[in-house]
Structures are given as structure tokens and as C-alpha cells.
C-alpha atoms as a PDB file:
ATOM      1  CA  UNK A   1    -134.913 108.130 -87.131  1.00  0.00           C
ATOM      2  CA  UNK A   2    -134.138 110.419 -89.949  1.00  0.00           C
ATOM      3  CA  UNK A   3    -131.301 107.934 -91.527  1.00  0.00           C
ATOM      4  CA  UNK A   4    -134.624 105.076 -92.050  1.00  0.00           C
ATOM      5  CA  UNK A   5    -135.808 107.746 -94.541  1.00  0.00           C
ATOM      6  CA  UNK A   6    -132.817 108.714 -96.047  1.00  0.00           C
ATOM      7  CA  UNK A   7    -132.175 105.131 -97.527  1.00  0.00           C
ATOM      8  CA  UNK A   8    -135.088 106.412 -99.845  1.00  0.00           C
ATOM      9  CA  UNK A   9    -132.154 109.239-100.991  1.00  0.00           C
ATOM     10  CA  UNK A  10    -130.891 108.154-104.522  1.00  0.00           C
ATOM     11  CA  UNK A  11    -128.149 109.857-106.420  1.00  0.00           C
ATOM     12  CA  UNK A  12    -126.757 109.400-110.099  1.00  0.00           C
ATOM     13  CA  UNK A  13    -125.250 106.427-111.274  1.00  0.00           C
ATOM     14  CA  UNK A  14    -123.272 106.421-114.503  1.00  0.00           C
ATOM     15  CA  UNK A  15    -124.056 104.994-117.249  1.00  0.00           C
ATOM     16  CA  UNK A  16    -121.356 103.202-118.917  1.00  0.00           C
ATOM     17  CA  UNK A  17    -120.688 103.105-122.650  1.00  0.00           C
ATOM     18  CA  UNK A  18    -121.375  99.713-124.351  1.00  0.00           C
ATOM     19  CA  UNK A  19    -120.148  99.996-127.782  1.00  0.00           C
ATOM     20  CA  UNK A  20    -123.845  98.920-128.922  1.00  0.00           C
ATOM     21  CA  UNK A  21    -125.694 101.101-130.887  1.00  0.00           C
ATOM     22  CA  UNK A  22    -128.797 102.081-129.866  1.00  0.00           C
ATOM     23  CA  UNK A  23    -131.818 100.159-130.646  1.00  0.00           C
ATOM     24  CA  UNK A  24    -134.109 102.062-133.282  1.00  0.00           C
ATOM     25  CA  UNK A  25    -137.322 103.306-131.836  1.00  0.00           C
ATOM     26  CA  UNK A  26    -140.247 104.676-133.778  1.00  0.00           C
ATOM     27  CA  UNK A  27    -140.526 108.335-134.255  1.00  0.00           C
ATOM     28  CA  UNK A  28    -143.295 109.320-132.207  1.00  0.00           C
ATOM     29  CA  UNK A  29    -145.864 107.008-130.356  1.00  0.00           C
ATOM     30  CA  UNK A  30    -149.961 106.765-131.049  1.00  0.00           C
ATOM     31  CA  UNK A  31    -151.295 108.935-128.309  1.00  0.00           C
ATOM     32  CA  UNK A  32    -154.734 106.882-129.027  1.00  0.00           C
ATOM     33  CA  UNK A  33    -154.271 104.760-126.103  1.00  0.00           C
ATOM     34  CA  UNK A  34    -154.793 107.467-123.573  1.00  0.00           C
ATOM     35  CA  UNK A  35    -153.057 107.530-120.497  1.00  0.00           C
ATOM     36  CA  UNK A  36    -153.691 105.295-117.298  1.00  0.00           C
ATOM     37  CA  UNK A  37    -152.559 105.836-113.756  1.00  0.00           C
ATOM     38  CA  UNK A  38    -151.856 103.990-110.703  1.00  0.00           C
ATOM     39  CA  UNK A  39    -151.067 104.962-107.012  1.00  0.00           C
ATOM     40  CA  UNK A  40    -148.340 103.379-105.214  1.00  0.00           C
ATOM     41  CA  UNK A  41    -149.117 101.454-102.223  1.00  0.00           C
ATOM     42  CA  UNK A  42    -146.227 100.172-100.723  1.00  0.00           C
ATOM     43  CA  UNK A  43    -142.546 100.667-101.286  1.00  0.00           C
ATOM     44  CA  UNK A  44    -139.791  98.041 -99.890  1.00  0.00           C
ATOM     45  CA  UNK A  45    -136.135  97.210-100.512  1.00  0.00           C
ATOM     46  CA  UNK A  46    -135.502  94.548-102.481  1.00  0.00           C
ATOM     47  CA  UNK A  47    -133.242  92.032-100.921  1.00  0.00           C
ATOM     48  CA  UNK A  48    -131.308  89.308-102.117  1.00  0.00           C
ATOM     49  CA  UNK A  49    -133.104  85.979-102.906  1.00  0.00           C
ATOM     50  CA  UNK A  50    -131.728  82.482-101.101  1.00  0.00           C
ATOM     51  CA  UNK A  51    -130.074  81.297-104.340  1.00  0.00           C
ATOM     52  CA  UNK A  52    -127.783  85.005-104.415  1.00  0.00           C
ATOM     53  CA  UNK A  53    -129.860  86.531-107.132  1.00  0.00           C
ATOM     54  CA  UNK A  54    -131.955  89.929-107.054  1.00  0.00           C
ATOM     55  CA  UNK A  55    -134.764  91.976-109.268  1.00  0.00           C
ATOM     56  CA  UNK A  56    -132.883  95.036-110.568  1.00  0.00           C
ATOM     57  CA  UNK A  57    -130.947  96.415-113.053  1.00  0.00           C
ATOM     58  CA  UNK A  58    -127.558  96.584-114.660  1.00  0.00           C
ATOM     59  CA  UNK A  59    -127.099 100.118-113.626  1.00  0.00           C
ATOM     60  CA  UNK A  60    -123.478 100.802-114.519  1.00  0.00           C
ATOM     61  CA  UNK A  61    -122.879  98.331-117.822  1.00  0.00           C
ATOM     62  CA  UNK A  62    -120.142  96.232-116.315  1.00  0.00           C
ATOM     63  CA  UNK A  63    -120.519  92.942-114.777  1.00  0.00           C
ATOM     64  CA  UNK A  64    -118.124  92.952-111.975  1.00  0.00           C
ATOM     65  CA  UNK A  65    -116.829  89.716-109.883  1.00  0.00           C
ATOM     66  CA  UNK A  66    -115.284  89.849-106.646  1.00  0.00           C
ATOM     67  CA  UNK A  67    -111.902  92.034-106.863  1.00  0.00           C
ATOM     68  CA  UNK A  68    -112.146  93.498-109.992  1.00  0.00           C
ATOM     69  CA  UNK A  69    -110.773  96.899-110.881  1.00  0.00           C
ATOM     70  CA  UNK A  70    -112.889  99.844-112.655  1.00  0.00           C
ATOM     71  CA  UNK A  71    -116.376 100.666-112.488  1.00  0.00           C
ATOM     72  CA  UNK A  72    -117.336  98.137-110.136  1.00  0.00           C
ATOM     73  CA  UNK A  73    -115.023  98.343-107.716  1.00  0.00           C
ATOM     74  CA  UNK A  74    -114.070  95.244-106.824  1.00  0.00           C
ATOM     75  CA  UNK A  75    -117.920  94.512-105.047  1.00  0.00           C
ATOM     76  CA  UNK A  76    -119.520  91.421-106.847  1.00  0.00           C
ATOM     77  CA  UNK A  77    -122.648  91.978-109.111  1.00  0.00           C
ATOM     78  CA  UNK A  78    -125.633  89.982-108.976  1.00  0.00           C
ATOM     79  CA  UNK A  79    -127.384  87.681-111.019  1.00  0.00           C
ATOM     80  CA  UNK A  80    -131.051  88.935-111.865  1.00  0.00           C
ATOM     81  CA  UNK A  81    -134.330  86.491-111.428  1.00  0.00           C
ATOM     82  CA  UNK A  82    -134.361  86.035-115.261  1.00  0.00           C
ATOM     83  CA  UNK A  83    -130.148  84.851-115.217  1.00  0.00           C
ATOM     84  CA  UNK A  84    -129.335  88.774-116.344  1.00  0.00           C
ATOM     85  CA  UNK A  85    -125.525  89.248-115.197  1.00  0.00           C
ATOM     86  CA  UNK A  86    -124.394  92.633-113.949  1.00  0.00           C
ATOM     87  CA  UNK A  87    -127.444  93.331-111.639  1.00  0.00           C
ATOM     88  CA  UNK A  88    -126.383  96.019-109.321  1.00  0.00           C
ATOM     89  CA  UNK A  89    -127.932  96.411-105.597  1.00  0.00           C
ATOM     90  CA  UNK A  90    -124.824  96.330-103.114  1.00  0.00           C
ATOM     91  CA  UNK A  91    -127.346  97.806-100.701  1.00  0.00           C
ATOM     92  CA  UNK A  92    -129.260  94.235-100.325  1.00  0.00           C
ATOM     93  CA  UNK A  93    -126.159  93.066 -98.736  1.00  0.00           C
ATOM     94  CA  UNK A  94    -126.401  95.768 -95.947  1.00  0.00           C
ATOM     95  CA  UNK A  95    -129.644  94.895 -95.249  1.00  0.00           C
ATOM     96  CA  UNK A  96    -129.589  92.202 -92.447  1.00  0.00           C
ATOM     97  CA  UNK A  97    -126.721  94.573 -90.566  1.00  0.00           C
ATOM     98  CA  UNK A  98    -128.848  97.541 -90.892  1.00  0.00           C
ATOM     99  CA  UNK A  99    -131.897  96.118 -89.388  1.00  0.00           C
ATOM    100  CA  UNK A 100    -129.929  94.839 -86.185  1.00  0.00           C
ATOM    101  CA  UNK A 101    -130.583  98.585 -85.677  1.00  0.00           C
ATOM    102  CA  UNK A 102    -133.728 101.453 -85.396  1.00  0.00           C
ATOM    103  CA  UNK A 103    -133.643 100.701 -89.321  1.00  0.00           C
ATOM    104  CA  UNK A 104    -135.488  97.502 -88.782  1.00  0.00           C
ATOM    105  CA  UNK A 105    -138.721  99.635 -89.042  1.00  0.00           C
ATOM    106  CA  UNK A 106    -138.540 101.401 -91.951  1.00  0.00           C
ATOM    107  CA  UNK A 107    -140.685  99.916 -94.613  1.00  0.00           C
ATOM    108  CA  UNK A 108    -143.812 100.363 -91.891  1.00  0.00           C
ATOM    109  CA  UNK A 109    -142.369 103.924 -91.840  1.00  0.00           C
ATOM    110  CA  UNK A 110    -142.419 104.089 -95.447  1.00  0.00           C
ATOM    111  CA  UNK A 111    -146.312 102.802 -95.123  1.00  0.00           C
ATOM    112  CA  UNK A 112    -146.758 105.341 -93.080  1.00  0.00           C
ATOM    113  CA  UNK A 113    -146.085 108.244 -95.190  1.00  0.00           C
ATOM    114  CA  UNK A 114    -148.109 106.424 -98.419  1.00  0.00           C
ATOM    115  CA  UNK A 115    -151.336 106.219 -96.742  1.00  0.00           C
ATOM    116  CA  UNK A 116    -151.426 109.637 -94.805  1.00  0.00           C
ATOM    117  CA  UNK A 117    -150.414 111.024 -98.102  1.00  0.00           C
ATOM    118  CA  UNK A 118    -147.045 112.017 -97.775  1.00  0.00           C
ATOM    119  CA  UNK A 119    -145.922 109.631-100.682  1.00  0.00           C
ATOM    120  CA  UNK A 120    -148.217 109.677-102.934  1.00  0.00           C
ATOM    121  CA  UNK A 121    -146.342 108.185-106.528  1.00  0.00           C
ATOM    122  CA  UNK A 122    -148.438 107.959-109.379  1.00  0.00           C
ATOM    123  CA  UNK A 123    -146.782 105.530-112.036  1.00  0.00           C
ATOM    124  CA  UNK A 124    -148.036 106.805-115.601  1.00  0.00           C
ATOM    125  CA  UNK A 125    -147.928 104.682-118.997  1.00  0.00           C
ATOM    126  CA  UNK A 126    -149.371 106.646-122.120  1.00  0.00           C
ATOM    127  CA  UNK A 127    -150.636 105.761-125.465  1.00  0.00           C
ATOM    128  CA  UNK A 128    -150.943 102.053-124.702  1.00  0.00           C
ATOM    129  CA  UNK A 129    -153.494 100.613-127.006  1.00  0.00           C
ATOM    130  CA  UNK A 130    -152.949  97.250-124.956  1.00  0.00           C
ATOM    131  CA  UNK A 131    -151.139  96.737-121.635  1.00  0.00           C
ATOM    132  CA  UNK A 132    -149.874  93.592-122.796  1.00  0.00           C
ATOM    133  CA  UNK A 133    -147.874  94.359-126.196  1.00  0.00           C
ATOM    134  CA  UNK A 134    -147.288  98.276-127.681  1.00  0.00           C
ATOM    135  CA  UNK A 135    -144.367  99.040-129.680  1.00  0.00           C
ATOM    136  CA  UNK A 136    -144.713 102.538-128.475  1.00  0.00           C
ATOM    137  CA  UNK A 137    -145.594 103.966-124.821  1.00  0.00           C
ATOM    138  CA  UNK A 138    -144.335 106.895-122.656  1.00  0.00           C
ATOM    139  CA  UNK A 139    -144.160 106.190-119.122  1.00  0.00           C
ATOM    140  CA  UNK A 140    -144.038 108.809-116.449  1.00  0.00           C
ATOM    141  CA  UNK A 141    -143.724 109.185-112.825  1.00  0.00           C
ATOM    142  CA  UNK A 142    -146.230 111.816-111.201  1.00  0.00           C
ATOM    143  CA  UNK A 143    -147.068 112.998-107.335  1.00  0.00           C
ATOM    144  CA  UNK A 144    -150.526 113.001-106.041  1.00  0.00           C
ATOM    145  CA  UNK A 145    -151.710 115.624-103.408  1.00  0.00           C
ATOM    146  CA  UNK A 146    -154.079 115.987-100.332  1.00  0.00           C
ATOM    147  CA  UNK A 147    -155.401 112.751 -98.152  1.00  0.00           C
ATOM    148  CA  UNK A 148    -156.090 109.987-100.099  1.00  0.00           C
ATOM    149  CA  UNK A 149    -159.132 107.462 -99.273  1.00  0.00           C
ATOM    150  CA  UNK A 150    -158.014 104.026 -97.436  1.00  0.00           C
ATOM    151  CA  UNK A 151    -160.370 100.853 -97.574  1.00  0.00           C
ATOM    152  CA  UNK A 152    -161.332  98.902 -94.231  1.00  0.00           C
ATOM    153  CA  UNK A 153    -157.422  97.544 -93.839  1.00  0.00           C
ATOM    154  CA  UNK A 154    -156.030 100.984 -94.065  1.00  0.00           C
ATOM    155  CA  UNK A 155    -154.775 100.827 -97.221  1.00  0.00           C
ATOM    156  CA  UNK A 156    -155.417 103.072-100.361  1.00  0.00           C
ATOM    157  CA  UNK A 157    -158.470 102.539-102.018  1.00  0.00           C
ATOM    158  CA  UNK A 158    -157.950 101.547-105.924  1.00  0.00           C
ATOM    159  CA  UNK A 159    -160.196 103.260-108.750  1.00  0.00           C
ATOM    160  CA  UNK A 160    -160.357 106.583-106.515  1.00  0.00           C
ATOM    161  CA  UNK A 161    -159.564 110.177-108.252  1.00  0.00           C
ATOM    162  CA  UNK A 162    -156.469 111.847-106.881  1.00  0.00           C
ATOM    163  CA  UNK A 163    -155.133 115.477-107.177  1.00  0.00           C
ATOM    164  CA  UNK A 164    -151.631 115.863-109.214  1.00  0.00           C
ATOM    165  CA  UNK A 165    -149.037 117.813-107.328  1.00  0.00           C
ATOM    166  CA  UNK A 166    -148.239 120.815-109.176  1.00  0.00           C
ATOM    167  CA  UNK A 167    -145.195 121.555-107.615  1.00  0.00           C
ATOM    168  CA  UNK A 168    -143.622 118.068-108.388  1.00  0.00           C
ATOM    169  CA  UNK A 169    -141.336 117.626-111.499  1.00  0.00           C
ATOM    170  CA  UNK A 170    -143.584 115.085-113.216  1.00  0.00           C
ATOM    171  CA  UNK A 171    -141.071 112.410-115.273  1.00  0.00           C
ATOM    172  CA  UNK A 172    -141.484 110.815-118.787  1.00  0.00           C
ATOM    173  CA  UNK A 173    -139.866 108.665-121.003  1.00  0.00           C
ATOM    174  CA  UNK A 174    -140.852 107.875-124.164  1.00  0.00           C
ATOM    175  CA  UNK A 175    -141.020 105.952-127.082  1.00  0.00           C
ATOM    176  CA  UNK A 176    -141.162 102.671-124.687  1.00  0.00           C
ATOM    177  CA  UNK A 177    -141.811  99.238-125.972  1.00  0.00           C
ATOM    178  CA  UNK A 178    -144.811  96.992-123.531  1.00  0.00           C
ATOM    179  CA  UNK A 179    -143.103  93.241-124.253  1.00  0.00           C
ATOM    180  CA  UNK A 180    -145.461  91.031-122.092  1.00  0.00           C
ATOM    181  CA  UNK A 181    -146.966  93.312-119.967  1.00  0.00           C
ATOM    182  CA  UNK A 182    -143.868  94.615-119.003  1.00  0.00           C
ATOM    183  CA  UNK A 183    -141.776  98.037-119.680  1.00  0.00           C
ATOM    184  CA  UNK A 184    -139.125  99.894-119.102  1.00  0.00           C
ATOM    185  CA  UNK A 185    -137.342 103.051-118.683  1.00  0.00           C
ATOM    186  CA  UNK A 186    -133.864 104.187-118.433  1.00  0.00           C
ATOM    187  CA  UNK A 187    -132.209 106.553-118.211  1.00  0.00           C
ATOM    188  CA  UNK A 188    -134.964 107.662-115.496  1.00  0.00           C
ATOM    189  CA  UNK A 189    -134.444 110.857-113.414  1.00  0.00           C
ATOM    190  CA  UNK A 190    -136.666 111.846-110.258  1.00  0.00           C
ATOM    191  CA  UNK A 191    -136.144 114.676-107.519  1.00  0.00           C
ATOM    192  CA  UNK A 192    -138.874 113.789-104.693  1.00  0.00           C
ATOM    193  CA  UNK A 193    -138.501 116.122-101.636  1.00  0.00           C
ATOM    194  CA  UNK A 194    -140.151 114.419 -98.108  1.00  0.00           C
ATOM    195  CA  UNK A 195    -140.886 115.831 -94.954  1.00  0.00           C
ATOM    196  CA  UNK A 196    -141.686 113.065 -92.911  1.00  0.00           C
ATOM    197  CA  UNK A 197    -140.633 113.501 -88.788  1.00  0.00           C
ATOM    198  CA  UNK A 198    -139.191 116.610 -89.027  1.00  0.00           C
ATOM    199  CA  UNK A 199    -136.695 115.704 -91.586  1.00  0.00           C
ATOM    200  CA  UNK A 200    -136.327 117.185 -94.815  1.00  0.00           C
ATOM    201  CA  UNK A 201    -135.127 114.589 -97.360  1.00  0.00           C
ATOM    202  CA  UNK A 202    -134.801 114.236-101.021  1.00  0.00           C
ATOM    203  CA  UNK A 203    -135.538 111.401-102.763  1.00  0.00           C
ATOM    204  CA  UNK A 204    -133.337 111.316-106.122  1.00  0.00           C
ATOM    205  CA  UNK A 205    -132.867 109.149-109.236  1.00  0.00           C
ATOM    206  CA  UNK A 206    -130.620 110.226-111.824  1.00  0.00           C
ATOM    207  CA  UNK A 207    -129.614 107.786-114.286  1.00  0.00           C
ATOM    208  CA  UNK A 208    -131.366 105.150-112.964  1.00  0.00           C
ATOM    209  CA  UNK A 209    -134.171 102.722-114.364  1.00  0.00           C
ATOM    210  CA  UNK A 210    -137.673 102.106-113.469  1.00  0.00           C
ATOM    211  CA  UNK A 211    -140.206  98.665-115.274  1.00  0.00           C
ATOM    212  CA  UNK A 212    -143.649  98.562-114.762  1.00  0.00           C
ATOM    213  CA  UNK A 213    -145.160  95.279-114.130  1.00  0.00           C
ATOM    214  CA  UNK A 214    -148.700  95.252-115.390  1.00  0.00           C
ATOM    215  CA  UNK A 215    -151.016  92.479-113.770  1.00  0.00           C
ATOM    216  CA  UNK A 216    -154.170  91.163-115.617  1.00  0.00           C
ATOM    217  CA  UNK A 217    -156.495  92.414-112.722  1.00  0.00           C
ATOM    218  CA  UNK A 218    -155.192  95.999-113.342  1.00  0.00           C
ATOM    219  CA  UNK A 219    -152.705  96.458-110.615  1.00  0.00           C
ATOM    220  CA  UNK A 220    -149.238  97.446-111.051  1.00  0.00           C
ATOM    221  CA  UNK A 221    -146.091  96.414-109.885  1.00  0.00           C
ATOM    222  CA  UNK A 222    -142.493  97.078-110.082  1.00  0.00           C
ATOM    223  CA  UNK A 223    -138.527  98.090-109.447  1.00  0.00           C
ATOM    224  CA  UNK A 224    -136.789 101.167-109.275  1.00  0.00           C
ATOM    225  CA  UNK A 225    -132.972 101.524-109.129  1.00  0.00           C
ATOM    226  CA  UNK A 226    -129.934 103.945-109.054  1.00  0.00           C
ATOM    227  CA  UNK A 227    -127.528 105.200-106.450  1.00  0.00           C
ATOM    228  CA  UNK A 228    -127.500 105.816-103.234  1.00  0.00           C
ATOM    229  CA  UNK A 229    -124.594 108.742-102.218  1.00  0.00           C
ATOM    230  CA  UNK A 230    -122.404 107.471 -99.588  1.00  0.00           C
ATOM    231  CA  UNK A 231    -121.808 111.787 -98.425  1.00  0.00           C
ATOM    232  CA  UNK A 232    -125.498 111.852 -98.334  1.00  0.00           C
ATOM    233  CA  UNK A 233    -125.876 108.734 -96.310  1.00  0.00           C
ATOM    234  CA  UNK A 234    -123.360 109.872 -93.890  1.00  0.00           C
ATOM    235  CA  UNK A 235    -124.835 113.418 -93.480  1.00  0.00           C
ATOM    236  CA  UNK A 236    -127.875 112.268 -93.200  1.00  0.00           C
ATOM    237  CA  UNK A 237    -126.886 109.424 -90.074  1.00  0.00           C
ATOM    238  CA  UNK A 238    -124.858 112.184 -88.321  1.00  0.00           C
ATOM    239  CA  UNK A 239    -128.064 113.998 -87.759  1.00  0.00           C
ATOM    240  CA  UNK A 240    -129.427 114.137 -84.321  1.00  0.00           C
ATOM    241  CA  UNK A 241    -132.246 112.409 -84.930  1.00  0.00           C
ATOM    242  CA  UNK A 242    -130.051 109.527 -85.704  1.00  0.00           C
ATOM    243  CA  UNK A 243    -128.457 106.951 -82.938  1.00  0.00           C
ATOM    244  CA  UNK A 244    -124.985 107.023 -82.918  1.00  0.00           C
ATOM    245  CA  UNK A 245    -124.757 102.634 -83.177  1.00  0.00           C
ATOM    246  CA  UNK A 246    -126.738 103.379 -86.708  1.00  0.00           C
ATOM    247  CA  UNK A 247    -124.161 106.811 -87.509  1.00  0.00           C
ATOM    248  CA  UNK A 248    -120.982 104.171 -86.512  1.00  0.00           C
ATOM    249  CA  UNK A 249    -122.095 101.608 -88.641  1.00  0.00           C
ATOM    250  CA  UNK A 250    -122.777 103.583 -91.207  1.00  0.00           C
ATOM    251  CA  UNK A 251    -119.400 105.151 -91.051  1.00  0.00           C
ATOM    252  CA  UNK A 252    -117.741 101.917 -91.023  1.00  0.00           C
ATOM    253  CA  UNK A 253    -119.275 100.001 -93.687  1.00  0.00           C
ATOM    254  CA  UNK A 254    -120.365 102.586 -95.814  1.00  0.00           C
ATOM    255  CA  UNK A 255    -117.093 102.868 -98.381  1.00  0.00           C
ATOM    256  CA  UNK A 256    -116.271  99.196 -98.545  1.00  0.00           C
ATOM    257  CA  UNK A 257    -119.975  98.409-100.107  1.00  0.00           C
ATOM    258  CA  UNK A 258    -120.236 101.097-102.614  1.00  0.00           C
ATOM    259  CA  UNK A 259    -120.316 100.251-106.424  1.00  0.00           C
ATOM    260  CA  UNK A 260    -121.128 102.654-107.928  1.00  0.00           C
ATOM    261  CA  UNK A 261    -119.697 106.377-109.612  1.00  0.00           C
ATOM    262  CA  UNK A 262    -115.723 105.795-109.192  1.00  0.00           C
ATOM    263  CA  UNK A 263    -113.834 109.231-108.216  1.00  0.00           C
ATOM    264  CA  UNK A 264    -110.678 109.869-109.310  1.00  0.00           C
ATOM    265  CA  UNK A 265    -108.784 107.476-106.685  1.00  0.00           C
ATOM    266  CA  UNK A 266    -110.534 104.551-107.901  1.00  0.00           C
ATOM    267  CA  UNK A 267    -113.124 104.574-104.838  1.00  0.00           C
ATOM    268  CA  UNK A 268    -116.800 104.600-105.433  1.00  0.00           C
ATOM    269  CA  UNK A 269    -119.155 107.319-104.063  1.00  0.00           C
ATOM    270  CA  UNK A 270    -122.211 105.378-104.765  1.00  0.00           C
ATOM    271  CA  UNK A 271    -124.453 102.322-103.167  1.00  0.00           C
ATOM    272  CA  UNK A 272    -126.409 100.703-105.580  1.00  0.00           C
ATOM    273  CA  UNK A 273    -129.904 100.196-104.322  1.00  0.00           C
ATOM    274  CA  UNK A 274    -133.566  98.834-105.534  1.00  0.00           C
ATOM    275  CA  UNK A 275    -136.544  99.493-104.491  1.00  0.00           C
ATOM    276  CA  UNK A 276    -139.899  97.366-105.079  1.00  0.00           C
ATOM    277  CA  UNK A 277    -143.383  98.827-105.157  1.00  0.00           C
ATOM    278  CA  UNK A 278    -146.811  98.159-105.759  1.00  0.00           C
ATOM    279  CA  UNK A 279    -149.730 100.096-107.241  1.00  0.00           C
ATOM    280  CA  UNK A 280    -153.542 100.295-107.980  1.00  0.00           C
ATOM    281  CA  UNK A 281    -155.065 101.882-110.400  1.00  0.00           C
ATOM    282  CA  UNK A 282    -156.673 105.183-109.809  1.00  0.00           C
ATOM    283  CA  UNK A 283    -157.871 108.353-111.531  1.00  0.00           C
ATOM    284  CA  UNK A 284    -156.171 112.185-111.711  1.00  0.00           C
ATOM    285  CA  UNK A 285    -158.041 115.062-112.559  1.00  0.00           C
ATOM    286  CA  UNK A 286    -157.264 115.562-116.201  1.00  0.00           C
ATOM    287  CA  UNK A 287    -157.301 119.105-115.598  1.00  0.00           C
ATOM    288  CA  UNK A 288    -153.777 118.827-113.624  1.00  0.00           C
ATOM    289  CA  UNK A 289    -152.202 117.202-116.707  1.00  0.00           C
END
């Protein structure tokens, strides 16, 4: 049961060099705004839509077709839900093999561990005068602590006040543009170690992205990308927690879907993968900040 977790294990993706130059930000942002917080209440994959397209993100800068050498390798890109070329989430693909299999219950899993308080995420956007249009936010990632409240359906009650994890590497990025009620962040690093059934996992995003989708009635929604290590995903599925149907398909498929971080034989070591999430907003104890 341990591998159904360790799809939540991320590693770095590269970030390829454009030849753009960078757009120009503005030195620091207004801090006026305050900051504003939401808890995550559910986190899914995001799978690939009936016309071929998916949410995500261009992780690696290239957009690759079917075949193609270099960074790529050779697995097709996606289209994004706003026509965006290059979207990278291989994983998607896996998807309907995977859940022939124990992985089939994951997300309620991943449910699992939000509301007892396992997972507590706490998306953070800063200095936002309006949650519509700012030239200049910082967004950040945070971990709550201790049992959270849950309404009559069982699921986390919005507007509540949460502790902030000390022990959890908070993330920001600044100097973040709102462009209707949407931003962005990239590149976006997270280390998020999980004990959930005995298993000690790490969640990890290095040079990946995150957007925040901000809703008029104050919720939050979103996507969070990067890549997925195909020596972690193996480790991790020859535990013996794991069945060994999920370990041999893993085995099997794992290298000929992989996208991502090319080694030095031209043969990726990373699955590109995107997570969805939503959020409510909620309150932390200032005093933790």
C-alpha cells in the first residue's frame, strides 16, 4: 500500500534554457495587502481530458512529439486546457493501468491523511491588495499542525484557525504577478515528509511550478507539477507493503514513460506528474509566522 503514497514523491525536473530573457519584475512588492491563507482539502492526479489535453505545466521548456530526441525523450507532450504546447504529465497516461491495481484507491487515501491531519498544506499569497489583479505578490506553501475541525460531511471546516508546523520548510516565491485571479510560481521547491501506514515518504518538488486559482467566494484552487523519480518509484514498489502485480508493473513500464531529467545515455530518470488540489480559506496563528 506504500507505492499509492509514493506517487505523491516528486523529484527535480530541469529547467531548460530558453534563450528569453527574463521578464522584469518590480523590486520589492507592497506588503500592505497582508497575507491570506487557505487549507487544502483534497489532492488528486490530474488526468488527461477526452480531447488529449491536460492542466499543467511546461516543466522542461521543450515541446516534444512522438520520437523525438533530447530532453523529451521521445514521449509526446501535451496540449494544456488554454492550447499551451509542451505541457508535461507522462504520468496521466499511467493512470488507467495503475488503477487496474491496489492504486485504484489512492486519492480516498490521500483524503484520508488531509482530514485526520496528516496533510495539512496551507497555500499562502502575500501582499495582495486585490485577489483579482496585483503586479506584485509572494506566494508560499506552509504545513499546518494538530487535528483540524471537519464540518457535518467530514470535510475541513473553512474560516477555522490552524497551527503552522514549525518543523516544515515553509516555501515562497516572490515578486508574483495576480493576472485574473490567477498566479504563479516557478521555479517552486518543497520537501514534505509523510508518515501515513507505516511508511515513511517524502513528498518533493524541486524545480517544479505551482498557480493558485482564486475563486470569487474565497476558495482556492489549483496545480502543482514536477518529477516523479523513476529509482524512487521503484524502491518505493519493492517494499513489502507493496503487491508484487503493482512492483512488476511498475518495473515494466516505468522507463519507457519517463520524460523528464535525461542521464548521460539519453534515458530519462524522471515521470512528469500533476497534481490538482483544492482549498478553503482559513486562519494561522500569526505568532507561527
Amino acid at each position: 500500500m506504500s507505492l499509492l503514497l509514493a506517487m505523491l514523491g516528486c523529484g527535480p525536473a530541469p529547467q531548460a534554457d530558453t534563450g528569453e530573457a527574463p521578464a522584469p519584475v518590480a523590486a520589492t512588492c507592497d506588503a500592505s495587502g497582508g497575507r491570506r491563507h487557505w487549507v487544502m482539502t483534497g489532492l488528486t492526479f490530474v488526468r488527461v481530458q477526452e480531447d488529449g489535453s491536460s492542466d499543467g505545466f511546461d516543466l522542461d521548456g521543450e515541446a516534444t512529439e512522438t520520437g523525438d530526441d533530447g530532453v523529451g525523450c521521445g514521449i509526446p507532450d501535451m496540449v494544456g486546457l488554454d492550447g499551451t504546447e509542451g505541457v508535461d504529465n507522462a504520468f496521466a497516461r499511467l493512470l488507467p493501468v495503475l488503477e487496474t491495481t491496489e492504486f485504484i484507491g489512492v486519492e480516498a487515501i490521500i483524503d484520508a491523511a488531509i482530514q485526520s491531519g496528516e496533510v495539512l498544506l496551507i497555500p499562502e499569497i502575500a501582499g495582495a491588495e486585490s485577489l483579482v489583479a496585483d503586479d506584485c505578490v509572494t506566494v508560499g506553501l506552509r504545513r499546518g499542525a494538530g487535528d483540524p475541525m471537519l464540518d457535518t460531511n467530514g470535510e475541513l471546516l473553512a474560516s477555522q484557525t490552524l497551527d503552522l508546523d514549525p518543523a516544515f520548510a515553509d516555501v515562497e516565491v516572490g515578486e508574483l504577478p495576480i493576472v485574473a485571479g490567477s498566479v504563479q510560481a516557478r521555479p517552486f521547491s518543497l520537501s514534505l515528509p509523510v508518515s501515513i501506514l507505516n511508511a515513511d515518504l517524502s513528498f518533493d518538488i524541486a524545480g517544479g511550478a505551482i498557480r493558485y486559482d482564486l475563486a470569487a467566494d474565497g476558495t482556492l484552487s489549483g496545480v502543482m507539477a514536477g518529477g516523479l523519480s523513476t529509482a524512487y518509484l521503484r524502491e518505493v514498489a519493492s517494499t513489502e507493503n507493496v503487491s508484487a502485480e503493482v512492483f512488476e508493473l511498475v518495473d515494466s513500464v516505468v522507463d519507457s514513460v519517463a520524460d523528464l531529467a535525461p542521464d548521460d545515455q539519453g534515458q530519462c530518470t524522471q515521470i512528469s506528474i500533476t497534481l490538482g488540489f483544492s482549498a478553503v480559506p482559513v486562519y494561522v496563528f500569526e505568532d507561527a509566522l
